[in-house]
Every structure is written in C-alpha cells, then in structure tokens.
C-alpha atoms as a PDB file:
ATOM      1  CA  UNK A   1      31.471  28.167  21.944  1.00  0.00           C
ATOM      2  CA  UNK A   2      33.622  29.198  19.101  1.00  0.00           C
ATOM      3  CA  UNK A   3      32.295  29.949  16.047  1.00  0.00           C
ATOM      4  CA  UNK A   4      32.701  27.514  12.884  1.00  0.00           C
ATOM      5  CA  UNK A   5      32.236  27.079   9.726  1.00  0.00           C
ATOM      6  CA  UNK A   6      31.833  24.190   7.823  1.00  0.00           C
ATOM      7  CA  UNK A   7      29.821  20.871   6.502  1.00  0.00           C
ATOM      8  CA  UNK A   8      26.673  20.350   8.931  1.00  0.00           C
ATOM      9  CA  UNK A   9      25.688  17.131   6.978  1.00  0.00           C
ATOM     10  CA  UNK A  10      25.724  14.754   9.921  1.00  0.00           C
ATOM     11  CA  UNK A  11      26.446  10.883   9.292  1.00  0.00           C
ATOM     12  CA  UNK A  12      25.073   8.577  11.369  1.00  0.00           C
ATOM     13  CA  UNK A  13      26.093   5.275  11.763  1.00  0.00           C
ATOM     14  CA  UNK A  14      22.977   2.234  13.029  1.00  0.00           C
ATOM     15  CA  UNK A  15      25.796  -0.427  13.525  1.00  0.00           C
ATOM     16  CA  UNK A  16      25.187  -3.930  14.326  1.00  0.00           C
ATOM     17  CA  UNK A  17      21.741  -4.442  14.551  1.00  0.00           C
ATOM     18  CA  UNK A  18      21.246  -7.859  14.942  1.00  0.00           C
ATOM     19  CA  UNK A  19      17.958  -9.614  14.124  1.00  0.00           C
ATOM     20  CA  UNK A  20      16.469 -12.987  13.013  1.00  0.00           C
ATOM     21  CA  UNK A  21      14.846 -13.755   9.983  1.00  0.00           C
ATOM     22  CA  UNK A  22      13.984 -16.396   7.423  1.00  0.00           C
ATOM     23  CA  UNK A  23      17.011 -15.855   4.413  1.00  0.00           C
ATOM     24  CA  UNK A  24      17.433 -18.320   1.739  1.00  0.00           C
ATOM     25  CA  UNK A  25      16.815 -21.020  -0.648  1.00  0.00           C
ATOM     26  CA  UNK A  26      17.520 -23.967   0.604  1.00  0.00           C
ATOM     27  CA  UNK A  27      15.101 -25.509   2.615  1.00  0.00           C
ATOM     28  CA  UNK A  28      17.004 -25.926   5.930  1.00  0.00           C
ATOM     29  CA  UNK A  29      17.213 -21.990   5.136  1.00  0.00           C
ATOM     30  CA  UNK A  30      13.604 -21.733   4.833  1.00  0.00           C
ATOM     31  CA  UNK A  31      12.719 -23.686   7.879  1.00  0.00           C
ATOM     32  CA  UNK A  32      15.238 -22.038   9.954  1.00  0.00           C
ATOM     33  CA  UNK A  33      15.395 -18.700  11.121  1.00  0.00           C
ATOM     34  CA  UNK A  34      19.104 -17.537  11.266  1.00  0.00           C
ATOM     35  CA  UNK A  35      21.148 -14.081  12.434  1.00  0.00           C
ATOM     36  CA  UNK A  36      21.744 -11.360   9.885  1.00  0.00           C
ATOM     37  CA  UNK A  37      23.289  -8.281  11.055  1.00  0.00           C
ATOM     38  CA  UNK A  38      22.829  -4.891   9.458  1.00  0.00           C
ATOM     39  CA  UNK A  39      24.466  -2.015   9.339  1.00  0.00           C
ATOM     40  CA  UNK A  40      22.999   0.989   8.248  1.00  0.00           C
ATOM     41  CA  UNK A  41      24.943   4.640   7.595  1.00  0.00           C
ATOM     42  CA  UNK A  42      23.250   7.825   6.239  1.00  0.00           C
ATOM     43  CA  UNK A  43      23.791  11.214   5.913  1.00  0.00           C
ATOM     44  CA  UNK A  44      21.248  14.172   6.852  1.00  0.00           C
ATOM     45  CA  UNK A  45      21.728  17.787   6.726  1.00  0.00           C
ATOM     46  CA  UNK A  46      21.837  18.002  10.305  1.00  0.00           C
ATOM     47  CA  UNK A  47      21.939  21.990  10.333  1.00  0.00           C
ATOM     48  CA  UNK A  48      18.606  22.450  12.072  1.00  0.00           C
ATOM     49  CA  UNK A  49      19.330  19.631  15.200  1.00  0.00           C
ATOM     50  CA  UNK A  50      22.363  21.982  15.518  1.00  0.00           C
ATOM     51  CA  UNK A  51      20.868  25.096  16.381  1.00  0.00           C
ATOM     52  CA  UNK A  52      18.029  24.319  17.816  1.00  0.00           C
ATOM     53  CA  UNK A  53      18.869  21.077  19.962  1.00  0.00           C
ATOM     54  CA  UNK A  54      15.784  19.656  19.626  1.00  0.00           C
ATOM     55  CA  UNK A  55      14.886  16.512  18.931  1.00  0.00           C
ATOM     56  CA  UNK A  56      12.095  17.370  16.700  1.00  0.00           C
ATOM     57  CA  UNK A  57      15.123  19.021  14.229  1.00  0.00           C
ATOM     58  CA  UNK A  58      16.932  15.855  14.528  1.00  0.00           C
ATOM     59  CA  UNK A  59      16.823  13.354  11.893  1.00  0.00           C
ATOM     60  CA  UNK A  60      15.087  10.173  14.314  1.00  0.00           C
ATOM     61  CA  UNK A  61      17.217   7.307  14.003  1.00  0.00           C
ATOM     62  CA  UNK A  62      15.556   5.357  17.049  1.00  0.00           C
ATOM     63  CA  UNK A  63      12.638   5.301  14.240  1.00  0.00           C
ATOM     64  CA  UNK A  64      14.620   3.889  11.613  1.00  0.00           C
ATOM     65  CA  UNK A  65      15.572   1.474  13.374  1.00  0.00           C
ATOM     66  CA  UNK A  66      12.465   0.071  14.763  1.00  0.00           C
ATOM     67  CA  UNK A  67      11.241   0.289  11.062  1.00  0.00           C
ATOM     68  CA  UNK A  68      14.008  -2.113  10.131  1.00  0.00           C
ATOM     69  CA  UNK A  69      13.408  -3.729  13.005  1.00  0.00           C
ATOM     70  CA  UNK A  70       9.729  -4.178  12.118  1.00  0.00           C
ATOM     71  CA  UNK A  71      10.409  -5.587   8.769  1.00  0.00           C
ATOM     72  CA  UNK A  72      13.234  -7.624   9.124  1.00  0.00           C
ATOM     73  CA  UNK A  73      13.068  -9.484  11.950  1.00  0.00           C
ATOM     74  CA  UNK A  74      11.285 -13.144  11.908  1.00  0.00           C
ATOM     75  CA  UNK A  75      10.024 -12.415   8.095  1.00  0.00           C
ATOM     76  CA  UNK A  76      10.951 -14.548   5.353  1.00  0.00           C
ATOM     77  CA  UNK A  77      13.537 -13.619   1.983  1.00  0.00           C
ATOM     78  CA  UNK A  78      14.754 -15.492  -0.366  1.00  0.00           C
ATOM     79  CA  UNK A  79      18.070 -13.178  -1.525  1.00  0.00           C
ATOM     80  CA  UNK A  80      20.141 -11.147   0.480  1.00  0.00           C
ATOM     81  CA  UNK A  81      20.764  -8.726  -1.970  1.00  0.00           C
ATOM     82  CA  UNK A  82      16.547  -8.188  -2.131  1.00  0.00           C
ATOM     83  CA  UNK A  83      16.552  -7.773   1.952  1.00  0.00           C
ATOM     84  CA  UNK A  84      19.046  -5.244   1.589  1.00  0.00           C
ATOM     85  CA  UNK A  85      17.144  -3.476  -1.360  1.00  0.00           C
ATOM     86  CA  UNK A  86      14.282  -3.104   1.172  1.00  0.00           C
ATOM     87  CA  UNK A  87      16.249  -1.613   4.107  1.00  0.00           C
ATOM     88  CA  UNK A  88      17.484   0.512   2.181  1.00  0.00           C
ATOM     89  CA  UNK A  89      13.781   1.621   0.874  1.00  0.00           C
ATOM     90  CA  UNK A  90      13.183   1.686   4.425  1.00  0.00           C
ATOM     91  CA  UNK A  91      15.709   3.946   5.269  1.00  0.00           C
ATOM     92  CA  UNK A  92      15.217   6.239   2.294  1.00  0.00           C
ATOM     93  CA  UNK A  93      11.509   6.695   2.719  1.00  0.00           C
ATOM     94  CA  UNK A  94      13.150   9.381   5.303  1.00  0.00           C
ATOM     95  CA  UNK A  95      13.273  12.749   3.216  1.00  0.00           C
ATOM     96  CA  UNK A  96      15.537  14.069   5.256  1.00  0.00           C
ATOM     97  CA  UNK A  97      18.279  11.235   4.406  1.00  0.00           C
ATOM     98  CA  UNK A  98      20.509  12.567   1.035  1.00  0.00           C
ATOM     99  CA  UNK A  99      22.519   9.388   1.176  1.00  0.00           C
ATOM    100  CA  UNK A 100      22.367   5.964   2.908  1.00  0.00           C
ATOM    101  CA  UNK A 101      24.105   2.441   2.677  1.00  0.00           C
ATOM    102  CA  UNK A 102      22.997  -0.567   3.929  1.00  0.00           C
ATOM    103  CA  UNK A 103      25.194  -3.247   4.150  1.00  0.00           C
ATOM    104  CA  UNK A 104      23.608  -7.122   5.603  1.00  0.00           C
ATOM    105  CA  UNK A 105      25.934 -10.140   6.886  1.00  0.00           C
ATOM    106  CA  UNK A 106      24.895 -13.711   6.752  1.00  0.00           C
ATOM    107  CA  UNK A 107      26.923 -14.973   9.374  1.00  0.00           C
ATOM    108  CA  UNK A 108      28.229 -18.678   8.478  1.00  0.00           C
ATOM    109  CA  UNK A 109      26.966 -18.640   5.114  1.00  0.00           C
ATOM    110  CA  UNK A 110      30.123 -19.860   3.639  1.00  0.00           C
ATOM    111  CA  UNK A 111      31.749 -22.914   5.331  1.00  0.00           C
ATOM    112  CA  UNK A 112      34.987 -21.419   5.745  1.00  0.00           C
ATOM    113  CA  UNK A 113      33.746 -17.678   5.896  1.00  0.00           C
ATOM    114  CA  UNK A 114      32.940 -15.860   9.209  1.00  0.00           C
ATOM    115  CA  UNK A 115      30.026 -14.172   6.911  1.00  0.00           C
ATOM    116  CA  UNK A 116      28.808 -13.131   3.268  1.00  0.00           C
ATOM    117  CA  UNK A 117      27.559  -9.640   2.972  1.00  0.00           C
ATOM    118  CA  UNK A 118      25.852  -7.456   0.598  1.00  0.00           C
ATOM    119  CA  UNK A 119      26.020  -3.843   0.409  1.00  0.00           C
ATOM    120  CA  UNK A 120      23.655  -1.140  -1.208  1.00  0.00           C
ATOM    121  CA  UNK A 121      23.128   2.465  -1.447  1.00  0.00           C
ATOM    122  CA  UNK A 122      21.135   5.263  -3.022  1.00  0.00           C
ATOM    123  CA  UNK A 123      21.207   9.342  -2.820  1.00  0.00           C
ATOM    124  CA  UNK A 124      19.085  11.906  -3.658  1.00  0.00           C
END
C-alpha cells in the first residue's frame, strides 16, 4: 500500500436508528409509544484501528448503539431536546469520542411536517 500522510480521525456515521419510545406532553403522547429516529456522528482518532486492524483498537460502535438502543427504546421523555441531551451523554461517556452530534426526528410531529428534529453536540 502506498504510504500517506494525513488526518486519521475517523468519523463514523450510526444513521437511522429507528426505535420506539414514549416522547411528549400531551397525553395521547404519553399513552402512545411513537417512532423517533436518531442519528448519531462522531469522530475518534482512529490511528490505532489503522495499524493494527483489530477490533480491540477500534472505537466499538456496535456498543454505542446498543447503549442507545438500551435507553431509548420503549422509555418515556417528555422533551426531545432532553432525549437528545442523553444520547449524546451516552455517546460521550466513550473517551475515545473527541466530537459527536446527535440529531433525533419526531416523525409527524407537525401536521404538515414529514418530522421535527433536534440536534446536539459536544467535544472534548
């Protein structure tokens, strides 16, 4: 392989993770589970994975995901915007992540609006 230099922070994208959960205020919300779909990207110094190609020098997104997965789905939130602080939490409990945003749909939360979504992020 050639040699290269360059940027080994690796981003990687979780996209369209679908899950079920309890989101909102109004009580047809709160008796009704309903879709939210997250998408998660981060970035990781990925130089290790690289070299060594080896899982255990990979950043473990399967993880992550079954983390979210864990808290998200068929739990109960009132706010969007505090589901998608805790994803993010969840996703930044990782030391190895230096940057991460989360971003959560409500499909059909709007009449006329395919979805509403709120988006956070944090670095190190």
């Amino acid at each position: 392989m050639a040699d290269m230099t360059g940027d080994h922070l690796a981003r990687v994208r979780i996209k369209n993770l679908l899950l079920r959960a309890y989101i909102g205020i109004k009580e047809e919300e709160i008796n009704n589970q309903q879709d939210v779909v997250i998408n998660v990207t981060l970035r990781y110094d990925a130089s290790e994975a690289i070299v060594r190609n080896e899982i255990s020098a990979a950043l473990n997104y399967r993880t992550i995901t079954k983390q979210i997965i864990g808290h998200v789905d068929g739990n109960r939130f009132a706010l969007l915007e505090r589901l998608t602080h805790e994803v993010l939490a969840i996703v930044m409990e990782h030391q190895a992540v230096q940057w991460a945003q989360v971003e959560i749909d409500k499909p059909h939360a709007l009449r006329y609006a395919e979805s509403v979504s709120v988006c956070l992020e944090a670095h190190r």
